[in-house]
C-alpha atoms as a PDB file:
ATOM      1  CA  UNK A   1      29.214  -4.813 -24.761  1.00  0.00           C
ATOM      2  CA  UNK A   2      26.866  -1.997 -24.647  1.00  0.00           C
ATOM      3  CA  UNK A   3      25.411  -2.735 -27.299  1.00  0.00           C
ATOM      4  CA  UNK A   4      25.181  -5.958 -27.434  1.00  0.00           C
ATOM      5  CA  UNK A   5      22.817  -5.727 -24.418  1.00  0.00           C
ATOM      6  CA  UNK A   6      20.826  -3.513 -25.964  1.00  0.00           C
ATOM      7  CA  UNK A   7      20.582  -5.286 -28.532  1.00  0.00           C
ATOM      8  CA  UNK A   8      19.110  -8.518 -26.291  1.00  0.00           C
ATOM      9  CA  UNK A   9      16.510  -5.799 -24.784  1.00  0.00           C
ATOM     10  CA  UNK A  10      18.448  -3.988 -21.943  1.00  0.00           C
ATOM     11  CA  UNK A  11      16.286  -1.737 -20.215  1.00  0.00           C
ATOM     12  CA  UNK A  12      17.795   1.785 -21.135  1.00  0.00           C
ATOM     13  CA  UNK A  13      16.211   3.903 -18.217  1.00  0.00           C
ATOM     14  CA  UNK A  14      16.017   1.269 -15.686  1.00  0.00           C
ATOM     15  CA  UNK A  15      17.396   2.721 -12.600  1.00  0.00           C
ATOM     16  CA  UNK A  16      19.902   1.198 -10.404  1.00  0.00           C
ATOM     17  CA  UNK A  17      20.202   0.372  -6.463  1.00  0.00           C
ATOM     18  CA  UNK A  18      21.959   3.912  -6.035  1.00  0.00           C
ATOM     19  CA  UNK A  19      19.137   5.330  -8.500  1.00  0.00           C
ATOM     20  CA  UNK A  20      20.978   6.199 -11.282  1.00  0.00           C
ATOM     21  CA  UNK A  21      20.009   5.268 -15.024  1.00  0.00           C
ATOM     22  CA  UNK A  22      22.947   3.316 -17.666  1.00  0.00           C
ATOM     23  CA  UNK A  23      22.997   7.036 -19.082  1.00  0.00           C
ATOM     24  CA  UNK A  24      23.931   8.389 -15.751  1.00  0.00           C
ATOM     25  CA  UNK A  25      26.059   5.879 -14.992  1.00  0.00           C
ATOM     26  CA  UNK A  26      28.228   6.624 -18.413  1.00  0.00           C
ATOM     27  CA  UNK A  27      28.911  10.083 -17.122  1.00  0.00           C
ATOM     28  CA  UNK A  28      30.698   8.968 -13.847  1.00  0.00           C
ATOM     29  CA  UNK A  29      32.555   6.080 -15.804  1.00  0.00           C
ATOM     30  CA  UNK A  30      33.431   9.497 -18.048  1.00  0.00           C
ATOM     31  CA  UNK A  31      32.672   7.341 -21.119  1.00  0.00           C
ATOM     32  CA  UNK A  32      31.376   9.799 -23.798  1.00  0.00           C
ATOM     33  CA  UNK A  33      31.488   6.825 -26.150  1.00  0.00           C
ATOM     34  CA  UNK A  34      28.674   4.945 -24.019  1.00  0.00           C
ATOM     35  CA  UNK A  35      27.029   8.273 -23.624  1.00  0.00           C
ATOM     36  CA  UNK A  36      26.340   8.708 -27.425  1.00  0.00           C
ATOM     37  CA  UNK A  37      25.232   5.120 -27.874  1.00  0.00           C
ATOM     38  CA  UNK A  38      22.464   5.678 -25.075  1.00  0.00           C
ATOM     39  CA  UNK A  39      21.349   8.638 -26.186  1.00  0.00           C
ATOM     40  CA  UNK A  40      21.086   7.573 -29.971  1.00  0.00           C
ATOM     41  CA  UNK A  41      19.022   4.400 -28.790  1.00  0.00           C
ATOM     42  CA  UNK A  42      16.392   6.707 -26.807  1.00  0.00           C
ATOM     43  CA  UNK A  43      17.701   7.278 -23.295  1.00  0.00           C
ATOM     44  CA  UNK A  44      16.059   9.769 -21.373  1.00  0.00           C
ATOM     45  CA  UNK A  45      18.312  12.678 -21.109  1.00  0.00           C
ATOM     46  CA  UNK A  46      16.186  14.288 -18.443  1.00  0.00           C
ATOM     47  CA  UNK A  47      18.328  12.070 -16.086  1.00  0.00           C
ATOM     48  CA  UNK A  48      17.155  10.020 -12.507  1.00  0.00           C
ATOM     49  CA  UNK A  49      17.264  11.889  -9.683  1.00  0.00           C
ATOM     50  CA  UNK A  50      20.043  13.948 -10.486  1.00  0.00           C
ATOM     51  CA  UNK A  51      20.257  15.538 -14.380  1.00  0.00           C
ATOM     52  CA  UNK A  52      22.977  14.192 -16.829  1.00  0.00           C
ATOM     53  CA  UNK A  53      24.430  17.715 -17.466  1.00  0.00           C
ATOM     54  CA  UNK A  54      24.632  18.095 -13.120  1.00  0.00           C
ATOM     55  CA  UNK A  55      26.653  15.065 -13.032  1.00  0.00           C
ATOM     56  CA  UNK A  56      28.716  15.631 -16.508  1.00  0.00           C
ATOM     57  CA  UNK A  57      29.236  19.544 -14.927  1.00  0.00           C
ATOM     58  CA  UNK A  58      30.078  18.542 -11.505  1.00  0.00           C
ATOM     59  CA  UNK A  59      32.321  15.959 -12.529  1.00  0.00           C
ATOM     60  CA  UNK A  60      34.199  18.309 -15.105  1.00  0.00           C
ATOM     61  CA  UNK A  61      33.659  16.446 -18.770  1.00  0.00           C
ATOM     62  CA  UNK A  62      33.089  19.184 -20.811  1.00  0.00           C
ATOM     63  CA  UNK A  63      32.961  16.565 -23.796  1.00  0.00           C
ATOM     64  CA  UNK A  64      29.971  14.946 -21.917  1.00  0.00           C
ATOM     65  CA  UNK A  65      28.358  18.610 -21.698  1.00  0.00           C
ATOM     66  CA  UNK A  66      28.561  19.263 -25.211  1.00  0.00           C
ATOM     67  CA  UNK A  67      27.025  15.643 -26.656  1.00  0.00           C
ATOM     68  CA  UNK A  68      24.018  16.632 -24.004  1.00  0.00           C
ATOM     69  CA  UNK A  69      24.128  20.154 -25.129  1.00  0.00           C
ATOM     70  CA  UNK A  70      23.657  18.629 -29.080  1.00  0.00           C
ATOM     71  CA  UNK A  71      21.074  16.215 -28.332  1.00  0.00           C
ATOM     72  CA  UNK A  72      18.865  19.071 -26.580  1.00  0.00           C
ATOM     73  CA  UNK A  73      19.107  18.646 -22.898  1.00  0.00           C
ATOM     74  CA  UNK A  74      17.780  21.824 -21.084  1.00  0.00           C
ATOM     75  CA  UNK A  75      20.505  24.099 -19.189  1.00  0.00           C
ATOM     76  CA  UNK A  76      17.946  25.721 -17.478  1.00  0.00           C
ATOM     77  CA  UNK A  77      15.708  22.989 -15.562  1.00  0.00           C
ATOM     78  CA  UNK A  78      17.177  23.169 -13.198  1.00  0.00           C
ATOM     79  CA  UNK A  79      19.608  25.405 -13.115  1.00  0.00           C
ATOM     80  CA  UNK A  80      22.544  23.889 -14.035  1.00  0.00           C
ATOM     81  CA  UNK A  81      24.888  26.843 -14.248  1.00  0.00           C
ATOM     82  CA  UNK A  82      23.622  27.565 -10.270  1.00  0.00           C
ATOM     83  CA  UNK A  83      25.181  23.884  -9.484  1.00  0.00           C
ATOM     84  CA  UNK A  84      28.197  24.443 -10.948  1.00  0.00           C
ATOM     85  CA  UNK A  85      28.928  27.851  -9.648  1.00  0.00           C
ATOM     86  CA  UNK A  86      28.109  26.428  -6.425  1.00  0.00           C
ATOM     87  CA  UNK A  87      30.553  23.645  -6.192  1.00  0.00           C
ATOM     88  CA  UNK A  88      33.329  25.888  -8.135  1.00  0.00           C
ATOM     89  CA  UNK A  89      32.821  28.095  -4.746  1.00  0.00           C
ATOM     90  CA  UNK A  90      33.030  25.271  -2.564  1.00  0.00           C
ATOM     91  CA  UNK A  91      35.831  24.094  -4.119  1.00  0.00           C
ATOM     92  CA  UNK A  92      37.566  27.265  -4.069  1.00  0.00           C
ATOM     93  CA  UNK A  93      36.704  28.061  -0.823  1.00  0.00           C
ATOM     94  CA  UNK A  94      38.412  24.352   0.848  1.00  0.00           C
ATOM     95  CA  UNK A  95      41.645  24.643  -1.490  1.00  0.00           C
ATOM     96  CA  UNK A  96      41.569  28.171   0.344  1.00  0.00           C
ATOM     97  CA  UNK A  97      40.884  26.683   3.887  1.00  0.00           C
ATOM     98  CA  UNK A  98      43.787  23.845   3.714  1.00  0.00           C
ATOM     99  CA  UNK A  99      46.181  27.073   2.512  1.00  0.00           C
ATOM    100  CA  UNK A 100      45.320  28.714   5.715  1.00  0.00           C
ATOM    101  CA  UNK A 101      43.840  31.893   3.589  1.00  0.00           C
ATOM    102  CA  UNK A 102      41.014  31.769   6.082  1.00  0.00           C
ATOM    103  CA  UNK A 103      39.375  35.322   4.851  1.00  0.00           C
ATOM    104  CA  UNK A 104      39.134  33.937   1.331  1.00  0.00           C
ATOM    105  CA  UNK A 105      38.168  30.368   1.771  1.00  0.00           C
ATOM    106  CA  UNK A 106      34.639  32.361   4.016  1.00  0.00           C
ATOM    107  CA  UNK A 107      34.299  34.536   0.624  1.00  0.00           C
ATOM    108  CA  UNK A 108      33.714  31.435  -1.352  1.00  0.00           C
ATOM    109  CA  UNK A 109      31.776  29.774   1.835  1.00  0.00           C
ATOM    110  CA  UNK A 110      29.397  33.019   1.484  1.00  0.00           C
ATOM    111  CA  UNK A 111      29.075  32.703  -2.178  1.00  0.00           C
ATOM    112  CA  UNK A 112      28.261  29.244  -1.873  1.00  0.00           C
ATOM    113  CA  UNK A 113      25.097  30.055   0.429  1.00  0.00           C
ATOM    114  CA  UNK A 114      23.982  32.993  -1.709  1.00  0.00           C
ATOM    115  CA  UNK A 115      24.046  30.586  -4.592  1.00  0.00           C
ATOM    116  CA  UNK A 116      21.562  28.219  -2.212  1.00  0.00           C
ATOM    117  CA  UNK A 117      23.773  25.877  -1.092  1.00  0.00           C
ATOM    118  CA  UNK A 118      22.175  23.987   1.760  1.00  0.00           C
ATOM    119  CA  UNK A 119      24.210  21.187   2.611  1.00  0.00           C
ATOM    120  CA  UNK A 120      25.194  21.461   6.746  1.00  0.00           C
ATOM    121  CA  UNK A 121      28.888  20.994   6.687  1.00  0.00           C
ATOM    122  CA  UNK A 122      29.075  24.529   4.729  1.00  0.00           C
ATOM    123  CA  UNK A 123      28.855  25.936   8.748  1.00  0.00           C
ATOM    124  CA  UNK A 124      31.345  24.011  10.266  1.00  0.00           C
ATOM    125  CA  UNK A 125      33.494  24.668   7.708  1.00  0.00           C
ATOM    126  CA  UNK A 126      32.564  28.508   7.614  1.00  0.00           C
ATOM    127  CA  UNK A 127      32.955  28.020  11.702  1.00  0.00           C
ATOM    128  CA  UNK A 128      36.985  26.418  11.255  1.00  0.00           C
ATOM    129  CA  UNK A 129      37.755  29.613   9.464  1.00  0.00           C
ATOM    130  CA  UNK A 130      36.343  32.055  12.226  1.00  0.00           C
ATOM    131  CA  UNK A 131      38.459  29.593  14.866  1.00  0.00           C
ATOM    132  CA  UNK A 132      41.489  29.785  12.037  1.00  0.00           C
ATOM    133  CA  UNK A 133      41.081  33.804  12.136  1.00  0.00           C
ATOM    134  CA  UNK A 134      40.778  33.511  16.383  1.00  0.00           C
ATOM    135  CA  UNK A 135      37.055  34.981  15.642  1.00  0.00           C
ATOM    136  CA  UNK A 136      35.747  33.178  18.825  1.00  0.00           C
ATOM    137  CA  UNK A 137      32.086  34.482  18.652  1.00  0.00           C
ATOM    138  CA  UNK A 138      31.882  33.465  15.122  1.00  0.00           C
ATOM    139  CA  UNK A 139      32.763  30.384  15.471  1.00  0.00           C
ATOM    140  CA  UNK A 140      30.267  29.505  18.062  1.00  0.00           C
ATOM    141  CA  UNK A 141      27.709  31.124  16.189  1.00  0.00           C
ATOM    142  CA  UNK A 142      28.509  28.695  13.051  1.00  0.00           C
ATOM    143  CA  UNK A 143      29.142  25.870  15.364  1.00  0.00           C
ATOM    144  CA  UNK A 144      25.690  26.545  16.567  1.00  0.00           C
ATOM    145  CA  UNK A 145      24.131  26.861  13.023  1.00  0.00           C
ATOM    146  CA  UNK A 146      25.762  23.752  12.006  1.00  0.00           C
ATOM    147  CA  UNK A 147      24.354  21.755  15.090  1.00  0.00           C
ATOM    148  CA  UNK A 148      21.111  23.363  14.330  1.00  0.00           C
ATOM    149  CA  UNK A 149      21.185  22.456  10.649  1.00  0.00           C
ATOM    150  CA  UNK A 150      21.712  19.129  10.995  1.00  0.00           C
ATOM    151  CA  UNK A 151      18.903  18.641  13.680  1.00  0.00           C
ATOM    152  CA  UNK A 152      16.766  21.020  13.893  1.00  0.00           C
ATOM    153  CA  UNK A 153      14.555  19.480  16.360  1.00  0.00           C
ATOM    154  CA  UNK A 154      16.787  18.519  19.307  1.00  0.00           C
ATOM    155  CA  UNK A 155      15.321  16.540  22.660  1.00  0.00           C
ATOM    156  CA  UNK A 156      17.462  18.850  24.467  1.00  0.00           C
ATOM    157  CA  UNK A 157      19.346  22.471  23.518  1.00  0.00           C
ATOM    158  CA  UNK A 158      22.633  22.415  22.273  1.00  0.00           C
ATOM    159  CA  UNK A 159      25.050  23.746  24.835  1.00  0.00           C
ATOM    160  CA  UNK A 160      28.196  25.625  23.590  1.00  0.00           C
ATOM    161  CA  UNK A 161      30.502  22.983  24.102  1.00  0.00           C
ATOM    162  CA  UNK A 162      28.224  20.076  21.939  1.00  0.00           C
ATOM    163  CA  UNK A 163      28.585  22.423  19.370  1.00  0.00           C
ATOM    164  CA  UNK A 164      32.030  23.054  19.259  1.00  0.00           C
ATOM    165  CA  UNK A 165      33.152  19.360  19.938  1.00  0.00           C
ATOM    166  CA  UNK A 166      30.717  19.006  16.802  1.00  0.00           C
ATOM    167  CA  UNK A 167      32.505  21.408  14.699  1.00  0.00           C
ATOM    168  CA  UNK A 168      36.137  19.887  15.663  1.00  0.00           C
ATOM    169  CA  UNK A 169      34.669  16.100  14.904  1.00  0.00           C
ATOM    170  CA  UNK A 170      33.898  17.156  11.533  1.00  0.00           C
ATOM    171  CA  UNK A 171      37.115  18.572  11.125  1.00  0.00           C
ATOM    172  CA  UNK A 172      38.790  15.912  11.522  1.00  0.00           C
ATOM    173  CA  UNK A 173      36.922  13.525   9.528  1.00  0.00           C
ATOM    174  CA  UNK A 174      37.371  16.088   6.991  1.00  0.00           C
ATOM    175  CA  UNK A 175      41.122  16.381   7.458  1.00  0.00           C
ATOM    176  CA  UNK A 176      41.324  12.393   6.917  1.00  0.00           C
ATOM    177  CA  UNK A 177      39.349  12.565   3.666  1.00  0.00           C
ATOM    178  CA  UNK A 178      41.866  15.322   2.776  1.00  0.00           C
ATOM    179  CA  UNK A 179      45.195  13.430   3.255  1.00  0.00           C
ATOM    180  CA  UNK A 180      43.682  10.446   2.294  1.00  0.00           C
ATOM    181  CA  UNK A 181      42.921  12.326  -1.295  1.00  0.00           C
ATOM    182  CA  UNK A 182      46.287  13.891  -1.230  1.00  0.00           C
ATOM    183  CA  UNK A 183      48.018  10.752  -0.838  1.00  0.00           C
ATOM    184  CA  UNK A 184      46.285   9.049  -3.749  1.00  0.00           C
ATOM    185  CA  UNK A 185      47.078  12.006  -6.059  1.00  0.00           C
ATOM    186  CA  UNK A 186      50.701  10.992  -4.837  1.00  0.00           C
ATOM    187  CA  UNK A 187      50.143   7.300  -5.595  1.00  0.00           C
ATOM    188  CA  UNK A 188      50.261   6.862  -2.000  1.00  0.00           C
ATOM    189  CA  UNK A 189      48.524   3.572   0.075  1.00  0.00           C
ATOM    190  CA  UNK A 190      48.671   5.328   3.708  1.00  0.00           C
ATOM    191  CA  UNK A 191      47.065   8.723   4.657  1.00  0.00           C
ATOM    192  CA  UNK A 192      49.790   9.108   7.346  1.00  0.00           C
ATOM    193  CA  UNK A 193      52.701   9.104   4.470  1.00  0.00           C
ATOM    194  CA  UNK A 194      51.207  12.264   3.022  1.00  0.00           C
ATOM    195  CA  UNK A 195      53.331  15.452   2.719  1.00  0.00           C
ATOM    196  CA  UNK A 196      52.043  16.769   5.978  1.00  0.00           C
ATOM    197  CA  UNK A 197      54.364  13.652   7.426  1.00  0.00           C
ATOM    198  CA  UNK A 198      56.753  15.732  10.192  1.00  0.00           C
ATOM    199  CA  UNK A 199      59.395  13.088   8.645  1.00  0.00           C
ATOM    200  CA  UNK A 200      59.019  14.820   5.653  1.00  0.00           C
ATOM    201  CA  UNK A 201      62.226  17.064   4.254  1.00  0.00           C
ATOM    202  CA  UNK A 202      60.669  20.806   3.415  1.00  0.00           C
ATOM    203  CA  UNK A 203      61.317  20.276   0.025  1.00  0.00           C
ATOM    204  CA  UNK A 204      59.577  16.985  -0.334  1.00  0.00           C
ATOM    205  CA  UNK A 205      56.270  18.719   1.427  1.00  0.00           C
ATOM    206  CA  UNK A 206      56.705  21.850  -0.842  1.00  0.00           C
ATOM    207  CA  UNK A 207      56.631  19.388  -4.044  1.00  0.00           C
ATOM    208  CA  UNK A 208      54.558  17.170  -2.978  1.00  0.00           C
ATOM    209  CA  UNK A 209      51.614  19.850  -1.975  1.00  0.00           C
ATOM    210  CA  UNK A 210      52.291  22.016  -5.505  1.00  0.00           C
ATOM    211  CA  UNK A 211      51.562  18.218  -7.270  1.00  0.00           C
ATOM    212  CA  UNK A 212      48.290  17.943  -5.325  1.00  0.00           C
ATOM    213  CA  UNK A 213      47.269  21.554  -5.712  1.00  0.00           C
ATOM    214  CA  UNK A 214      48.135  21.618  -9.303  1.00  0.00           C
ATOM    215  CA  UNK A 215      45.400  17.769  -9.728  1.00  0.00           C
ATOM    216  CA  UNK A 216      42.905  20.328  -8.072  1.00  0.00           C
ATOM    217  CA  UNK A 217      43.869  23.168 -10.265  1.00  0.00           C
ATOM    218  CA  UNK A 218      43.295  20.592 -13.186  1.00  0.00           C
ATOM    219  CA  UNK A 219      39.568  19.866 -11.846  1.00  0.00           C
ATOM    220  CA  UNK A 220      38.518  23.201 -11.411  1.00  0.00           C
ATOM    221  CA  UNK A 221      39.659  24.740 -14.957  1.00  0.00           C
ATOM    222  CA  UNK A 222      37.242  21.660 -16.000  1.00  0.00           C
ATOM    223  CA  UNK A 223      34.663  22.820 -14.129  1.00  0.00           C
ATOM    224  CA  UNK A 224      35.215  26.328 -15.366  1.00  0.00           C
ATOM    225  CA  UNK A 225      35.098  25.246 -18.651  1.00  0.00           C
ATOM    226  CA  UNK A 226      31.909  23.523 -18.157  1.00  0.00           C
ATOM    227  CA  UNK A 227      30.515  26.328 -16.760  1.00  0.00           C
ATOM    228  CA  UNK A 228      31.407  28.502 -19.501  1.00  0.00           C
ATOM    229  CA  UNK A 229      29.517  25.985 -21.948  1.00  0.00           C
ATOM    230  CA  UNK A 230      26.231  25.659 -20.147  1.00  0.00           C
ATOM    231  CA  UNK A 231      26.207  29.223 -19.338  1.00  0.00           C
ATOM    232  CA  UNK A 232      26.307  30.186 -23.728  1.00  0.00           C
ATOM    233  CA  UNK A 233      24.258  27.366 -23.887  1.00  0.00           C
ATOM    234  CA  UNK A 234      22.104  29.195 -21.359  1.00  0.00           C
ATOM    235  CA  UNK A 235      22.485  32.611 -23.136  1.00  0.00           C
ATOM    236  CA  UNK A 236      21.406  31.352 -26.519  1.00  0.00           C
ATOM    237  CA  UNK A 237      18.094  29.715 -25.711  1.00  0.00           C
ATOM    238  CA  UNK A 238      17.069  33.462 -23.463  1.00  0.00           C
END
């Protein structure tokens, strides 16, 4: 079908309503065969908004990496390996947070920042590990950053409390997003039938969360081995 549209004249780098170009698009659907026809008929490989190799690295398809890597996309503009690094941390850093190894999961929070990371919810999540590790002043202090970060230009100061309740409402549209991801890697319709169900038998939840964990476990050796490519791909045009 691909071709077949190109071949009436398709428009290869015509971006769509969520700005991303056919090529781009191939890399979410995780179709390296669609990839390789795009780039052999001319796409730009420079990507929309977002690079191919950000998207192919972020979403794990080392496959995808390499066939960019081969038809000359740049691993240094910008710096993919940076991106990658960064989510591995953030990813890292949550599997960490939901295991209640509080101390660890702010390691990866940390590395994440150092890296450049500047997306808000990196401080209320750094704040639930200060409350997790009853660190009281640390969490207001984050709860306050995150409040800060997100508006920086308030009609009125934050008091202690906005920030808090702040913190706590993204928790728990957090914690949704993370049964509701937990019961799809279960093949599950209803968040609520997840393995942290208090119906649940102890060995169902122990299975259940090893199954989910291991999925995750899957995604990040992806990423890893993404990273690993871009970063000799990196090495060998220095």
């Amino acid at each position: 079908m691909v071709k077949l549209l190109l071949a009436h004249g398709a428009n290869l780098n015509r971006l769509s309503h969520d700005r991303r170009t056919p090529l781009v698009a191939s890399i979410f659907g995780c179709s390296l065969e669609c990839l390789r026809t795009f780039i052999e008929e001319g796409a730009d490989i420079t990507g929309s908004p977002v690079t191919p190799l950000s998207v192919a690295a972020r979403k794990g398809l080392p496959d995808c990496i390499e066939c960019l890597l081969n038809y000359n996309a740049d691993p240094n503009e910008p710096n993919e390996v940076r991106f990658v690094e960064e989510y591995l941390a953030i990813g890292d850093g949550d599997s960490a947070f939901w295991e209640k190894e509080y101390t660890h999961a702010l390691g990866c929070y940390n590395l994440a920042f150092k890296l450049g990371h500047e997306d808000p919810s990196l401080y209320a999540k750094r704040s639930l590990c200060h409350l997790g590790n009853r660190e009281p002043l640390r969490y207001l202090d984050d709860a306050l950053s995150y409040m800060n970060a997100k508006d920086p230009y308030p009609v009125l100061p934050y008091s202690e409390e906005d920030a808090k309740q702040s913190v706590m409402d993204y928790f728990r549209g957090w914690k949704a997003r993370y049964l509701a991801d937990e019961g799809r890697s279960r093949g599950c319709c209803h968040p609520n039938t997840t393995s942290l169900n208090a119906n649940d038998s102890q060995g169902s939840k122990k299975y259940d969360r090893c199954s989910f964990n291991g999925e995750k476990e899957i995604l990040l050796q992806k990423l890893r081995q993404g990273l690993q490519i871009l970063s000799d791909a990196w090495l060998s045009s220095e």
